[in-house]
PDB file of N, CA and C in Angstrom:
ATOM      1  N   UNK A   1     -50.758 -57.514-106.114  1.00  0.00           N
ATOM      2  CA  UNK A   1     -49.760 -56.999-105.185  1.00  0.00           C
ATOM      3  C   UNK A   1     -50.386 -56.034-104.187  1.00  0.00           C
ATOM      4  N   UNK A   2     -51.334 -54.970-104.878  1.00  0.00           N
ATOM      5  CA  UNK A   2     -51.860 -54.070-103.869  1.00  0.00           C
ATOM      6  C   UNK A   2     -53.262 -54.654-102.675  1.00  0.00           C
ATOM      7  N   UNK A   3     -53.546 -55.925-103.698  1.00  0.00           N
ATOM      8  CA  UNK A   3     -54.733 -57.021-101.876  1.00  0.00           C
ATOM      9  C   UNK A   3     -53.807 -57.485-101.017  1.00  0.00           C
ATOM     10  N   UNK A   4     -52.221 -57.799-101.841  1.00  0.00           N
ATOM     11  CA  UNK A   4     -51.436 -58.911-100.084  1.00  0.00           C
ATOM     12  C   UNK A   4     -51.075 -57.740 -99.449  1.00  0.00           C
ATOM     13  N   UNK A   5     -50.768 -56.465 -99.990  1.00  0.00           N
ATOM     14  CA  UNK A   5     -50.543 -54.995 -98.820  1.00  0.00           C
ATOM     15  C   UNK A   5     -51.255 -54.769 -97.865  1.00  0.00           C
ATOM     16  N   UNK A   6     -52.668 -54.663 -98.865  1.00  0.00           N
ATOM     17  CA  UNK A   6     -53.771 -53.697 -97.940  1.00  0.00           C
ATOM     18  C   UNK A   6     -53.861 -55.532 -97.250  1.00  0.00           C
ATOM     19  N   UNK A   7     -54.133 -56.682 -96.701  1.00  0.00           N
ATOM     20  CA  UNK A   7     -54.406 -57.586 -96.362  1.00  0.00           C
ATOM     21  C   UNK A   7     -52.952 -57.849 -95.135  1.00  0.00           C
ATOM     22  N   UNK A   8     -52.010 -57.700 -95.515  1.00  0.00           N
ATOM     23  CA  UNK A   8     -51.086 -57.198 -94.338  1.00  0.00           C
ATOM     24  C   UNK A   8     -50.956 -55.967 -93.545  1.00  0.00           C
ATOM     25  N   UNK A   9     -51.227 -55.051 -94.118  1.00  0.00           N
ATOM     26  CA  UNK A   9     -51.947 -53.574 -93.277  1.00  0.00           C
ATOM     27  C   UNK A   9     -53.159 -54.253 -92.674  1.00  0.00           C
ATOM     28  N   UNK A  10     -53.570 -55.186 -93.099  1.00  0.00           N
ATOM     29  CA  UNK A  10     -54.793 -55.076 -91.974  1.00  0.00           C
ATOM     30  C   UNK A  10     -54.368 -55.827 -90.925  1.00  0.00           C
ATOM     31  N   UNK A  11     -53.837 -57.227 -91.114  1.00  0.00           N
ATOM     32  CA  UNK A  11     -53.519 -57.857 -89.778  1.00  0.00           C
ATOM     33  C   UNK A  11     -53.165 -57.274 -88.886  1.00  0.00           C
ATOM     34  N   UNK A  12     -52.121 -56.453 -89.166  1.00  0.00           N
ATOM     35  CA  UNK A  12     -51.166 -55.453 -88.349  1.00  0.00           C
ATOM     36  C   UNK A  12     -52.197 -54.826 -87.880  1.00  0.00           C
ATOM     37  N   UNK A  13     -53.371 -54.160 -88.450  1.00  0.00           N
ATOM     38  CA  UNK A  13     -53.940 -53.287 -87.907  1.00  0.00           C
ATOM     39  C   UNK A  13     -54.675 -53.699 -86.719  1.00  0.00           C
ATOM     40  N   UNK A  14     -55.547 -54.714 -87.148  1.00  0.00           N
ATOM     41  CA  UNK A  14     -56.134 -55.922 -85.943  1.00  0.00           C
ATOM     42  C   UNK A  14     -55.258 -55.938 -84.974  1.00  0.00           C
ATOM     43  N   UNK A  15     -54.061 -56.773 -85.043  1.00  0.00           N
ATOM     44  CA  UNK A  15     -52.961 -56.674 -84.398  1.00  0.00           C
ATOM     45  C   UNK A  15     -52.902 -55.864 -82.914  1.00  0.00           C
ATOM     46  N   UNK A  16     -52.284 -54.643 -83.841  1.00  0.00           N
ATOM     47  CA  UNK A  16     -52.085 -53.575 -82.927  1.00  0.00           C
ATOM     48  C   UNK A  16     -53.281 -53.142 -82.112  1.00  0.00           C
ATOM     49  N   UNK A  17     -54.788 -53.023 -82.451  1.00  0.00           N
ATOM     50  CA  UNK A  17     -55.995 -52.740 -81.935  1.00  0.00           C
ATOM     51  C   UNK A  17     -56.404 -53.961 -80.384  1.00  0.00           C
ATOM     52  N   UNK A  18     -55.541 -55.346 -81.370  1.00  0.00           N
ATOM     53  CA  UNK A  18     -56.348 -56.546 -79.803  1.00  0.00           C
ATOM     54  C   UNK A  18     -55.494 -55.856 -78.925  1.00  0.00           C
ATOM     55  N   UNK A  19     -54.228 -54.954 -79.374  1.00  0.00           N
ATOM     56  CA  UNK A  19     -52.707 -55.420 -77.933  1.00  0.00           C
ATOM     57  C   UNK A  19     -53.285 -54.451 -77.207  1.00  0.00           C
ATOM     58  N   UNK A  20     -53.781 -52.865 -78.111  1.00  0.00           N
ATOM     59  CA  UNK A  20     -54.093 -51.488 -77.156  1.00  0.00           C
ATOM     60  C   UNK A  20     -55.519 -52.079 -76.868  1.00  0.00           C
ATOM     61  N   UNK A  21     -56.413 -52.668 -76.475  1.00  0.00           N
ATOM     62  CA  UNK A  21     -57.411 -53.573 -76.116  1.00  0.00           C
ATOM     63  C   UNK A  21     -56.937 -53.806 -75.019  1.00  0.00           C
ATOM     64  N   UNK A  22     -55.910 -54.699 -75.127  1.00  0.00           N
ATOM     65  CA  UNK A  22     -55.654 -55.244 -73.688  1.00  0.00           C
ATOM     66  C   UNK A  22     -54.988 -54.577 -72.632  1.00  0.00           C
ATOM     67  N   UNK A  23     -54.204 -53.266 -73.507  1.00  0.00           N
ATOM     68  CA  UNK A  23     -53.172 -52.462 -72.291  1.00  0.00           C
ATOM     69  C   UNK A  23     -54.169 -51.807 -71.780  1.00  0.00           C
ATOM     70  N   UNK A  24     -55.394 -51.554 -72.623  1.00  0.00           N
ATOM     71  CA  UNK A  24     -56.417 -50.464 -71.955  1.00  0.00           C
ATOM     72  C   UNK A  24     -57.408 -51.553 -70.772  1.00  0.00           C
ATOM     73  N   UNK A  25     -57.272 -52.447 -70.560  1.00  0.00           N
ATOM     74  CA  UNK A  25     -57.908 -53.568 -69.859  1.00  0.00           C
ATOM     75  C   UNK A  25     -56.998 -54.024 -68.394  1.00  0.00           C
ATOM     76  N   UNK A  26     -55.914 -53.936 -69.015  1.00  0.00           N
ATOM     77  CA  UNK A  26     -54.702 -53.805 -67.951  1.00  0.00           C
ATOM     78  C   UNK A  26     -54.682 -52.526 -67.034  1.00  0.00           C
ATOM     79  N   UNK A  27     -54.549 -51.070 -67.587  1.00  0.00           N
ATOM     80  CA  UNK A  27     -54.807 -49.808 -67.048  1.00  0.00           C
ATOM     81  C   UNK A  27     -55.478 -49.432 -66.442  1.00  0.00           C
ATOM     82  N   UNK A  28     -56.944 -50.217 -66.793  1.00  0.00           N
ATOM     83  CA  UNK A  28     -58.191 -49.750 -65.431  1.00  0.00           C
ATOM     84  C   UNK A  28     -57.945 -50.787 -64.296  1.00  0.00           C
ATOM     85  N   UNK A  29     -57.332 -51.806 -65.213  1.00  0.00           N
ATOM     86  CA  UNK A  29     -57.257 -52.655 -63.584  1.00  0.00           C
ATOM     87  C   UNK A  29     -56.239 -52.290 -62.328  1.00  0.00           C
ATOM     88  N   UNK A  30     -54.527 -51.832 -63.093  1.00  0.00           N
ATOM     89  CA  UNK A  30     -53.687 -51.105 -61.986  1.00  0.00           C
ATOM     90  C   UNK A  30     -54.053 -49.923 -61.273  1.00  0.00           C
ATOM     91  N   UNK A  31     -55.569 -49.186 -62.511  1.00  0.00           N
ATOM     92  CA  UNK A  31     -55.743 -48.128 -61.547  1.00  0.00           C
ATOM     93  C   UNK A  31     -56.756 -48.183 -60.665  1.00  0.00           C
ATOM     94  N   UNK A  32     -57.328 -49.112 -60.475  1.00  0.00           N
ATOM     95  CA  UNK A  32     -58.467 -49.739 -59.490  1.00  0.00           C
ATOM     96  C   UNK A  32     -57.417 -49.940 -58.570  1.00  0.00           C
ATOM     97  N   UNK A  33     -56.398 -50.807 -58.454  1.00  0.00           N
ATOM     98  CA  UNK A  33     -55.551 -51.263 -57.551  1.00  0.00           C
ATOM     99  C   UNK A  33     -55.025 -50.303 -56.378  1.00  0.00           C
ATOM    100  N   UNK A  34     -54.521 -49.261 -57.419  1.00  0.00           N
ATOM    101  CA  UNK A  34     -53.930 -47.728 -57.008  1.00  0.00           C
ATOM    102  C   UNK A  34     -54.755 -46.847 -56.384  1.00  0.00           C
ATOM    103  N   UNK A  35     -56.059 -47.146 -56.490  1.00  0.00           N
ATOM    104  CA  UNK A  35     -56.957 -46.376 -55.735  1.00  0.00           C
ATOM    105  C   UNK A  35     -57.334 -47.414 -54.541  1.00  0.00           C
ATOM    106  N   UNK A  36     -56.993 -48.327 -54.436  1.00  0.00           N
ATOM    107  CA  UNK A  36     -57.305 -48.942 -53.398  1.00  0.00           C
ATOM    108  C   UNK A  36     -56.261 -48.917 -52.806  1.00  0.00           C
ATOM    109  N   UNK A  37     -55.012 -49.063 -53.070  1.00  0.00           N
ATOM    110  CA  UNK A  37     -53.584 -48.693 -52.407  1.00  0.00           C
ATOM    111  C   UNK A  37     -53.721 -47.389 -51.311  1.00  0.00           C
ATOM    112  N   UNK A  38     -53.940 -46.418 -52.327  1.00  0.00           N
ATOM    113  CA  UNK A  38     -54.360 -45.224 -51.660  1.00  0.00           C
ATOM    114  C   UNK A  38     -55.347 -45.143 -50.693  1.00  0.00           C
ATOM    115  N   UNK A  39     -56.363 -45.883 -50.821  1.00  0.00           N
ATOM    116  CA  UNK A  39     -57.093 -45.482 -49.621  1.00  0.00           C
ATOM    117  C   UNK A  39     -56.348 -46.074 -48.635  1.00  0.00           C
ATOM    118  N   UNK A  40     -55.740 -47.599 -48.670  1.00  0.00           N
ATOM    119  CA  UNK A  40     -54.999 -48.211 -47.462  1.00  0.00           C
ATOM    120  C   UNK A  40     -54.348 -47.095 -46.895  1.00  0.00           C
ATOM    121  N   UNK A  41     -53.563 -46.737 -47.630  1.00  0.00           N
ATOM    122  CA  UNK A  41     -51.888 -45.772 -47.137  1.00  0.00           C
ATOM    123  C   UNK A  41     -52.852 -44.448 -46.653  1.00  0.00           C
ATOM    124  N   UNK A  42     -54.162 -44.047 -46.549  1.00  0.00           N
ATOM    125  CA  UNK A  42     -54.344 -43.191 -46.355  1.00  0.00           C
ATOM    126  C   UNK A  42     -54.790 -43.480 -45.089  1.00  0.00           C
ATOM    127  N   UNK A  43     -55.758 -44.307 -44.433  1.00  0.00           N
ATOM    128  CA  UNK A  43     -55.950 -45.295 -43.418  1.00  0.00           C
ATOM    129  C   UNK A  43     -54.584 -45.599 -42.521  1.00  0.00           C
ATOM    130  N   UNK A  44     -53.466 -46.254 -43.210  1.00  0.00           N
ATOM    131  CA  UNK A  44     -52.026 -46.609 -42.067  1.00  0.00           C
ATOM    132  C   UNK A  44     -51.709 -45.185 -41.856  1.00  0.00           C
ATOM    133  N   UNK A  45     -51.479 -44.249 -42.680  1.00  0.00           N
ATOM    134  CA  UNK A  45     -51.227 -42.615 -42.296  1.00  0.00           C
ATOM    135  C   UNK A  45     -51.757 -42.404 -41.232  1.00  0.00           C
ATOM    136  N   UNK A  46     -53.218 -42.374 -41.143  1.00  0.00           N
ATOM    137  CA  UNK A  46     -53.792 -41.827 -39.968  1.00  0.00           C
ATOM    138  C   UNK A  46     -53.735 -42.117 -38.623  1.00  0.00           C
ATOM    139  N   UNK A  47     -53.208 -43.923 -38.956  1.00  0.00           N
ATOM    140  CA  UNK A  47     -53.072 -44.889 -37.572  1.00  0.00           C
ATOM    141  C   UNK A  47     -51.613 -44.705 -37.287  1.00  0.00           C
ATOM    142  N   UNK A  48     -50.842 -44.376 -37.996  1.00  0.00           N
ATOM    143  CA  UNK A  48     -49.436 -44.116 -37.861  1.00  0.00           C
ATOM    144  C   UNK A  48     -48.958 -42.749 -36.997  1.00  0.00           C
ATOM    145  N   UNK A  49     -49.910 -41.679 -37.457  1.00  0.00           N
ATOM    146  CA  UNK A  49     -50.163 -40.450 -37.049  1.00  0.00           C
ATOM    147  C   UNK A  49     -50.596 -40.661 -35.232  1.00  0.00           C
ATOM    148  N   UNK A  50     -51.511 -41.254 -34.892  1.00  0.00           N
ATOM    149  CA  UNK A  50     -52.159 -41.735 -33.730  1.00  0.00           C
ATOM    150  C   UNK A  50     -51.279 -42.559 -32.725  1.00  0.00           C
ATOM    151  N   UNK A  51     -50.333 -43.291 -33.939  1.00  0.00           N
ATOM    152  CA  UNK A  51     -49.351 -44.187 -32.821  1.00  0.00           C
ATOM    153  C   UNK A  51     -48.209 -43.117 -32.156  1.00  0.00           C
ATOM    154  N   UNK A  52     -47.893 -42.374 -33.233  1.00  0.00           N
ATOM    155  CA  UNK A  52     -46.752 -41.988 -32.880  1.00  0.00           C
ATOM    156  C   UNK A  52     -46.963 -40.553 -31.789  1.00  0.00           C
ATOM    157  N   UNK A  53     -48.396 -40.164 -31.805  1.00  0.00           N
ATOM    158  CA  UNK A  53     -49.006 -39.339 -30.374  1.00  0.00           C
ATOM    159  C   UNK A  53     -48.845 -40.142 -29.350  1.00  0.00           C
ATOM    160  N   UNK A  54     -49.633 -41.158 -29.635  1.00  0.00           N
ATOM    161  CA  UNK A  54     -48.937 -41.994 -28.019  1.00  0.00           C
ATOM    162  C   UNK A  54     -47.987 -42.307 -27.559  1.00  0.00           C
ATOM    163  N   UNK A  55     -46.809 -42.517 -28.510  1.00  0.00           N
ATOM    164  CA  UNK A  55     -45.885 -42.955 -28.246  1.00  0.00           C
ATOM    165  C   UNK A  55     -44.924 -41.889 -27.471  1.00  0.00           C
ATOM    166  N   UNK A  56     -45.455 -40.290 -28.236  1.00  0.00           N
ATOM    167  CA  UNK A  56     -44.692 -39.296 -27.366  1.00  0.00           C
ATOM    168  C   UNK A  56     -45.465 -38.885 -26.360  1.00  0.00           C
ATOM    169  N   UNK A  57     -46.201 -38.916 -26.321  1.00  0.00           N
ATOM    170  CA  UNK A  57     -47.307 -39.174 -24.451  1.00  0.00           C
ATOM    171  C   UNK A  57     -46.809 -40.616 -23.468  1.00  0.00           C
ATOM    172  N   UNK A  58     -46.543 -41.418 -24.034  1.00  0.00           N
ATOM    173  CA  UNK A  58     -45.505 -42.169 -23.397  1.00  0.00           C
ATOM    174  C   UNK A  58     -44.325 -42.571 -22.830  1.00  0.00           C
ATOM    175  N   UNK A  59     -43.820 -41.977 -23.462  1.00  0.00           N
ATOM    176  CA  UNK A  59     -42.153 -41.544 -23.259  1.00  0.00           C
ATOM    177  C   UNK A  59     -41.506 -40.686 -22.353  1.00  0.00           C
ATOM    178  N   UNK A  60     -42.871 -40.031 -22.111  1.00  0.00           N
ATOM    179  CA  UNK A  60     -42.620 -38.939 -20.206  1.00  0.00           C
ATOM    180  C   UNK A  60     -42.872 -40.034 -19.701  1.00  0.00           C
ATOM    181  N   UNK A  61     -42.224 -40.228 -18.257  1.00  0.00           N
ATOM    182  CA  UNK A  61     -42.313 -41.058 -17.521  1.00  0.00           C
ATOM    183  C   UNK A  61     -43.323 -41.178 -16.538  1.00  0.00           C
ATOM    184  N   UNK A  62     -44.394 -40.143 -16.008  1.00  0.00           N
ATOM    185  CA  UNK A  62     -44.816 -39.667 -15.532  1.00  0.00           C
ATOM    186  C   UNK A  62     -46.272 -40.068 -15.896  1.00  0.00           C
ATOM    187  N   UNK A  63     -46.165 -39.909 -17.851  1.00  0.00           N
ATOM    188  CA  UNK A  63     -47.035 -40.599 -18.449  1.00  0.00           C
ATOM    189  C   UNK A  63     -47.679 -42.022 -18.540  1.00  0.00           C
ATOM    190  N   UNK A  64     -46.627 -42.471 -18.497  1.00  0.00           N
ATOM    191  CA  UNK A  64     -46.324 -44.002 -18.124  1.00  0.00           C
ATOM    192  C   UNK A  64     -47.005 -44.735 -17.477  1.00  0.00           C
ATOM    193  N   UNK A  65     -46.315 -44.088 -16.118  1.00  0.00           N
ATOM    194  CA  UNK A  65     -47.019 -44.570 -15.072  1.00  0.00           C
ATOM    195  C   UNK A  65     -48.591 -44.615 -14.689  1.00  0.00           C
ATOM    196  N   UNK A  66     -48.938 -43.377 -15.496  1.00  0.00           N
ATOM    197  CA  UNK A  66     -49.765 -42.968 -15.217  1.00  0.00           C
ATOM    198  C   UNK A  66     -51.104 -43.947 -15.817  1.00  0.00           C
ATOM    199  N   UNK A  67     -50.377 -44.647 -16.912  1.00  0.00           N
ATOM    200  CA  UNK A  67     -51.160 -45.413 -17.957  1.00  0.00           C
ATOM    201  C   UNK A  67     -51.129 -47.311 -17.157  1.00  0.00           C
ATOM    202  N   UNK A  68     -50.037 -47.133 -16.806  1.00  0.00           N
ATOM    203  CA  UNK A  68     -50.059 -48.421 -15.988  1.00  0.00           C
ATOM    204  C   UNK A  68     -50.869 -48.427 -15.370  1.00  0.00           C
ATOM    205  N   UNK A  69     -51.008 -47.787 -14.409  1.00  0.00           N
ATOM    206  CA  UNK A  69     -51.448 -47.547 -12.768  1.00  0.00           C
ATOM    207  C   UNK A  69     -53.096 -47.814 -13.297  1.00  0.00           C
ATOM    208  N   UNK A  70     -53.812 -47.135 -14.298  1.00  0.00           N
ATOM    209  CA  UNK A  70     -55.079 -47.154 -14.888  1.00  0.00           C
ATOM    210  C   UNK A  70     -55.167 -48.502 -15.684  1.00  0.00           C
ATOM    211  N   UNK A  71     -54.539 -48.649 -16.579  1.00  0.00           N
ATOM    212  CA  UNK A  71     -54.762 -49.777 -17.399  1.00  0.00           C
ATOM    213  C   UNK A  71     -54.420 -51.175 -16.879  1.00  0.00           C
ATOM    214  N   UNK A  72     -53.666 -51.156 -15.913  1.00  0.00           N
ATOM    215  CA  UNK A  72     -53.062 -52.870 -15.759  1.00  0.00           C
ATOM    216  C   UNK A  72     -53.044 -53.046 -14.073  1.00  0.00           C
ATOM    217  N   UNK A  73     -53.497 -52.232 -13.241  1.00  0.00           N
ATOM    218  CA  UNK A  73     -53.309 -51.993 -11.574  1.00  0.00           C
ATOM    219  C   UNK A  73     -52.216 -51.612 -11.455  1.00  0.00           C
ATOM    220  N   UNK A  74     -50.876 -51.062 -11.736  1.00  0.00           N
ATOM    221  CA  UNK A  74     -49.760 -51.289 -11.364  1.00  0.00           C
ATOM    222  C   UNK A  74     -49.736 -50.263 -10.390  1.00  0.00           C
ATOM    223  N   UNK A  75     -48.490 -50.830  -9.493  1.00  0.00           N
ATOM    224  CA  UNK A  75     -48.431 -50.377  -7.982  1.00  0.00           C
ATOM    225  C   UNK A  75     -47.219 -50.694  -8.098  1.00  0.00           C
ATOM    226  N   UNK A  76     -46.034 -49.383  -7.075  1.00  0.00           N
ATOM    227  CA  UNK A  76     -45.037 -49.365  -7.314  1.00  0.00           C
ATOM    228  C   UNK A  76     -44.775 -49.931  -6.052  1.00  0.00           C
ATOM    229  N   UNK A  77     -43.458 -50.497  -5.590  1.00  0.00           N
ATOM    230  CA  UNK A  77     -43.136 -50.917  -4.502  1.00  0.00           C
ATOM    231  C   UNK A  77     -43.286 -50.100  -2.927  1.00  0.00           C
ATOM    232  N   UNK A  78     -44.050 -50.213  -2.082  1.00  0.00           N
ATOM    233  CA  UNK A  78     -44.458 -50.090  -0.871  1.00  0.00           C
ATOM    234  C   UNK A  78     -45.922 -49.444  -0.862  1.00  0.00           C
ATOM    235  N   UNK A  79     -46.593 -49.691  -2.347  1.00  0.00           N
ATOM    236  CA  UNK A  79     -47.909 -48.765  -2.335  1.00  0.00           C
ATOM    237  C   UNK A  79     -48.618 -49.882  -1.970  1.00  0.00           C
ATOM    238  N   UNK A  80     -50.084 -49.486  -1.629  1.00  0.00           N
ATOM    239  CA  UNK A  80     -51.110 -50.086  -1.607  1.00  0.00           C
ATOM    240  C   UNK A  80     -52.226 -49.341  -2.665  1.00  0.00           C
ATOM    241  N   UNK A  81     -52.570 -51.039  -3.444  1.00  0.00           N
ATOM    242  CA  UNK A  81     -53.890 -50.481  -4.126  1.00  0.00           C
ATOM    243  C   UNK A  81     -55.027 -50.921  -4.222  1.00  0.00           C
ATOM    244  N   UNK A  82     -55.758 -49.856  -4.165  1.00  0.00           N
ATOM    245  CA  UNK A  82     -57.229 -50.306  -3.986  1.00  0.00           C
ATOM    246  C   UNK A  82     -58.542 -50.346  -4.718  1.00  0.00           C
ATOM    247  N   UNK A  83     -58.790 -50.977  -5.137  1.00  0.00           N
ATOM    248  CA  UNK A  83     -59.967 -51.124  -6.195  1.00  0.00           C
ATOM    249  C   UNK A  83     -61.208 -50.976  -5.933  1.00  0.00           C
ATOM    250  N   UNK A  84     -61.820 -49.893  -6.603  1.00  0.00           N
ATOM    251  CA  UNK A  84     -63.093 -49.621  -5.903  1.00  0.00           C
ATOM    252  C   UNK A  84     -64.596 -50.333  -6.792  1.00  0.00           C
ATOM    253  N   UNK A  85     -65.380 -50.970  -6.674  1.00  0.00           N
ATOM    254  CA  UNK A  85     -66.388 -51.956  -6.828  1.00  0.00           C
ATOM    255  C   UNK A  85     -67.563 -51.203  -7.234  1.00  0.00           C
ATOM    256  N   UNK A  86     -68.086 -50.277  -7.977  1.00  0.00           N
ATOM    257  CA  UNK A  86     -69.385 -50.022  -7.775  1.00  0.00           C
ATOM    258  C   UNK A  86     -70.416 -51.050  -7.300  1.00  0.00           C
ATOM    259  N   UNK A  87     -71.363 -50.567  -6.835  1.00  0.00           N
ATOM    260  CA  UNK A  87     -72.235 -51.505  -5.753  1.00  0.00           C
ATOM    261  C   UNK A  87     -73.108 -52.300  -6.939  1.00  0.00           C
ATOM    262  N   UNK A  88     -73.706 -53.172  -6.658  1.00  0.00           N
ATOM    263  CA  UNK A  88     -74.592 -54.008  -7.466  1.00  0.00           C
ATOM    264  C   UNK A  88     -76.175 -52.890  -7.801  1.00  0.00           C
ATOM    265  N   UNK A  89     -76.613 -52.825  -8.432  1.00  0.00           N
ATOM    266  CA  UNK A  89     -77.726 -52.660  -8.687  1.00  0.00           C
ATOM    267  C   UNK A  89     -78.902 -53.452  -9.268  1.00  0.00           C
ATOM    268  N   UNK A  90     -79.508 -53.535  -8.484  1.00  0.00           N
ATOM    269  CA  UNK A  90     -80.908 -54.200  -9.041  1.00  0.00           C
ATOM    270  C   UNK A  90     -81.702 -54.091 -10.303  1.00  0.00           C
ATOM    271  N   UNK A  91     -82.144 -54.227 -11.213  1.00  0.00           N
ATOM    272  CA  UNK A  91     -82.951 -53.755 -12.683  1.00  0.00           C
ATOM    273  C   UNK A  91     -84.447 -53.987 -12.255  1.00  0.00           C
TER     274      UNK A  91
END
């Protein structure tokens, strides 16, 4: 009677040892994940941070324009614009 005990205490014991085996196999892996999560979200933070400067540098109108006029030629109705060429240089 006291070998089928200790012989069922052991399965159980095995048992329980493969499962915390595997939760501990599981745990480094969500926390690999989580540290890589984190660096993302720490990365979109910063780009999020950056958008939303421009976006209130944008939103003056003044700003705007100002970004057009540089970035895309824009010219408001009756302007003239003029694009200036640096000259060719020789090497």
């Amino acid at each position: 009677m006291k070998s089928i005990v200790t012989i069922i205490l052991s399965i159980i014991l095995v048992a329980v040892g493969v499962q915390l085996f595997r939760l501990y196999g599981q745990n480094l892996s969500l926390e690999s994940n989580l540290s890589k999560i984190n660096t993302e979200l720490t990365g979109v933070s910063k780009e999020n941070t950056v958008l939303e400067a421009d976006l209130s540098y944008l939103a003056e109108a003044g700003n705007l324009a100002k970004e057009l006029r540089e970035k895309l030629n824009y010219k408001a109705p009756g302007e003239k614009l003029i694009i200036i060429v640096p000259p060719k240089t020789s090497d």
